[in-house]
Protein backbone atom coordinates (compact mmCIF):
# COMPACT_ATOMS: atom_id res chain seq x y z
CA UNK A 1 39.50 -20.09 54.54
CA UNK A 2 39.42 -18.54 51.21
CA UNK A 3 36.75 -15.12 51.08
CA UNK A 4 35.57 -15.96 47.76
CA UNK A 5 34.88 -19.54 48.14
CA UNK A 6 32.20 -19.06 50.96
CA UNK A 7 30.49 -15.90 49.24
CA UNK A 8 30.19 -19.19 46.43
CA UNK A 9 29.40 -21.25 49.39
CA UNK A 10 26.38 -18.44 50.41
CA UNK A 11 25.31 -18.12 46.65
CA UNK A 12 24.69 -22.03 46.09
CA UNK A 13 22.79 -21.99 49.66
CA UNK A 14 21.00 -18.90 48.83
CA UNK A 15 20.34 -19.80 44.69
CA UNK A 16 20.16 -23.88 45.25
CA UNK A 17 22.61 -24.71 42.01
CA UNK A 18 26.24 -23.99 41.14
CA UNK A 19 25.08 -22.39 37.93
CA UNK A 20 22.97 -19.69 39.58
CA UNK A 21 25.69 -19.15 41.70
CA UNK A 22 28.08 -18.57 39.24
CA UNK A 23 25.84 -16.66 37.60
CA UNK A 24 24.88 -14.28 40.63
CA UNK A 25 28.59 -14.22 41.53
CA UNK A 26 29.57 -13.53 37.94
CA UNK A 27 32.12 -16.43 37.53
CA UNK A 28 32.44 -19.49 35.95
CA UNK A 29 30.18 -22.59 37.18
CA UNK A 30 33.76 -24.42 37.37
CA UNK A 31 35.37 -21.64 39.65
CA UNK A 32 32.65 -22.35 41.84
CA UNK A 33 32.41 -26.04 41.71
CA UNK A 34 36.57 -26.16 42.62
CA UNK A 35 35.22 -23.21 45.27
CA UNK A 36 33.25 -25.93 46.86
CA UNK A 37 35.34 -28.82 46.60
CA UNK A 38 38.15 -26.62 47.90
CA UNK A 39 36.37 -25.54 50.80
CA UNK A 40 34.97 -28.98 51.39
CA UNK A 41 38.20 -30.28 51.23
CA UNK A 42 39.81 -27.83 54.15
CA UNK A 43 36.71 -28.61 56.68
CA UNK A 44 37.19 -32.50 56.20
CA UNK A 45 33.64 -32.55 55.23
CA UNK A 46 30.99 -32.42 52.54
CA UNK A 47 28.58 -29.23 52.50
CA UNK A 48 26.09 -29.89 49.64
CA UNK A 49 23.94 -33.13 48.43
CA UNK A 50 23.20 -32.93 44.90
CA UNK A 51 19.34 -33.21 44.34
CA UNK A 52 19.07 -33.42 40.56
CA UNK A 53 20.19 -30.25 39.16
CA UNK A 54 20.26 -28.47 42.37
CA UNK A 55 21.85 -28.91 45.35
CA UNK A 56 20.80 -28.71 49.70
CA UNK A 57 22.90 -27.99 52.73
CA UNK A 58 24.42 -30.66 54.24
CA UNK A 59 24.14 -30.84 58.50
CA UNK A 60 27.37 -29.69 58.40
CA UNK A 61 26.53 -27.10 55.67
CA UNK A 62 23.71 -25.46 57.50
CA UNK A 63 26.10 -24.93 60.23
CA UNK A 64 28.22 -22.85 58.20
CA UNK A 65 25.62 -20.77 56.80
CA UNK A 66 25.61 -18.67 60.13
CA UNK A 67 29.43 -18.27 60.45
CA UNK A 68 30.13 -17.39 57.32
CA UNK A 69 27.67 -14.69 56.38
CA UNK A 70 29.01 -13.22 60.21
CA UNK A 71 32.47 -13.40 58.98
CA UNK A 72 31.79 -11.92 55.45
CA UNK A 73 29.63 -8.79 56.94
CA UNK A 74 32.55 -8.62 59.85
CA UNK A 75 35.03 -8.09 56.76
CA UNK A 76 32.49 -5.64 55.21
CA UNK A 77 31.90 -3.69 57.97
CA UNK A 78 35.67 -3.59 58.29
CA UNK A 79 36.64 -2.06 55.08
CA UNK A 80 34.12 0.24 55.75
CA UNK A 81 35.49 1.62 58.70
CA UNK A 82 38.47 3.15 56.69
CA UNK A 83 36.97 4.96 54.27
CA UNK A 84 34.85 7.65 53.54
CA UNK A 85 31.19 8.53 52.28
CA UNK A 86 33.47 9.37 48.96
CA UNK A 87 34.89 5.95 49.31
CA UNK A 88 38.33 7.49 50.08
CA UNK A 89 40.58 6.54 52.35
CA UNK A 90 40.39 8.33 55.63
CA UNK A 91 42.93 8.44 58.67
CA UNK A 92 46.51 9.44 58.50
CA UNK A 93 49.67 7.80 57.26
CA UNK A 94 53.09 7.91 59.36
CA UNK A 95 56.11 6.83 57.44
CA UNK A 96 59.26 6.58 59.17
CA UNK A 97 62.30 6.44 57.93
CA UNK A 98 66.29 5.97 58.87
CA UNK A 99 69.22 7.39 57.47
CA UNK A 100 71.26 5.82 55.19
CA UNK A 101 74.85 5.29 56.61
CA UNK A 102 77.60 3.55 55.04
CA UNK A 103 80.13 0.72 57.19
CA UNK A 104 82.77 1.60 55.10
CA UNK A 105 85.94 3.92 55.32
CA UNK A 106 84.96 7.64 54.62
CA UNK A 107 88.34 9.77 53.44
């Protein structure tokens, strides 16, 4: 699953249209429509109903709702865990390296 296209996913179930969406995610309302579609299109099922200008969960979209706002604060919580209170990166680096040799004929 592509990140971005459930945080649209969570913004039109949290905002009830694709154009507050977009607008809270500061995108396009067309990157989030294909968002959708795209995401629809991978689970095999639809996850909205349009209702006029808005648009509701599906069954199958309220049971996503819980998954992927887990997923999205697991992913948070991980890229938090590598930085600092500076937002630097903490931890230490270990690059190995081999030396060069040739297979050739040395005179």
């Amino acid at each position: 699953m592509d990140l971005p296209h459930l945080r649209y996913f969570l913004a039109v179930v949290d905002r009830g249209s694709i154009k507050a969406a977009a607008a809270s995610a500061g995108v396009t309302e067309p990157s989030v429509s294909q968002g959708i579609r795209a995401l629809e299109h991978e689970l095999r099922t639809l996850l909205f109903r349009r209702i006029g200008r808005g648009m509701v969960p599906t069954s199958a979209g309220h049971a996503l709702v819980g998954p992927a706002r887990r997923l999205l604060r697991d992913i948070a919580s991980a890229g938090g865990s590598v930085t600092d209170t500076d937002s630097r990166l903490r931890g230490q680096l270990t690059i190995q390296g081999r030396p060069r040799f040739s297979l050739g004929c040395h005179e």
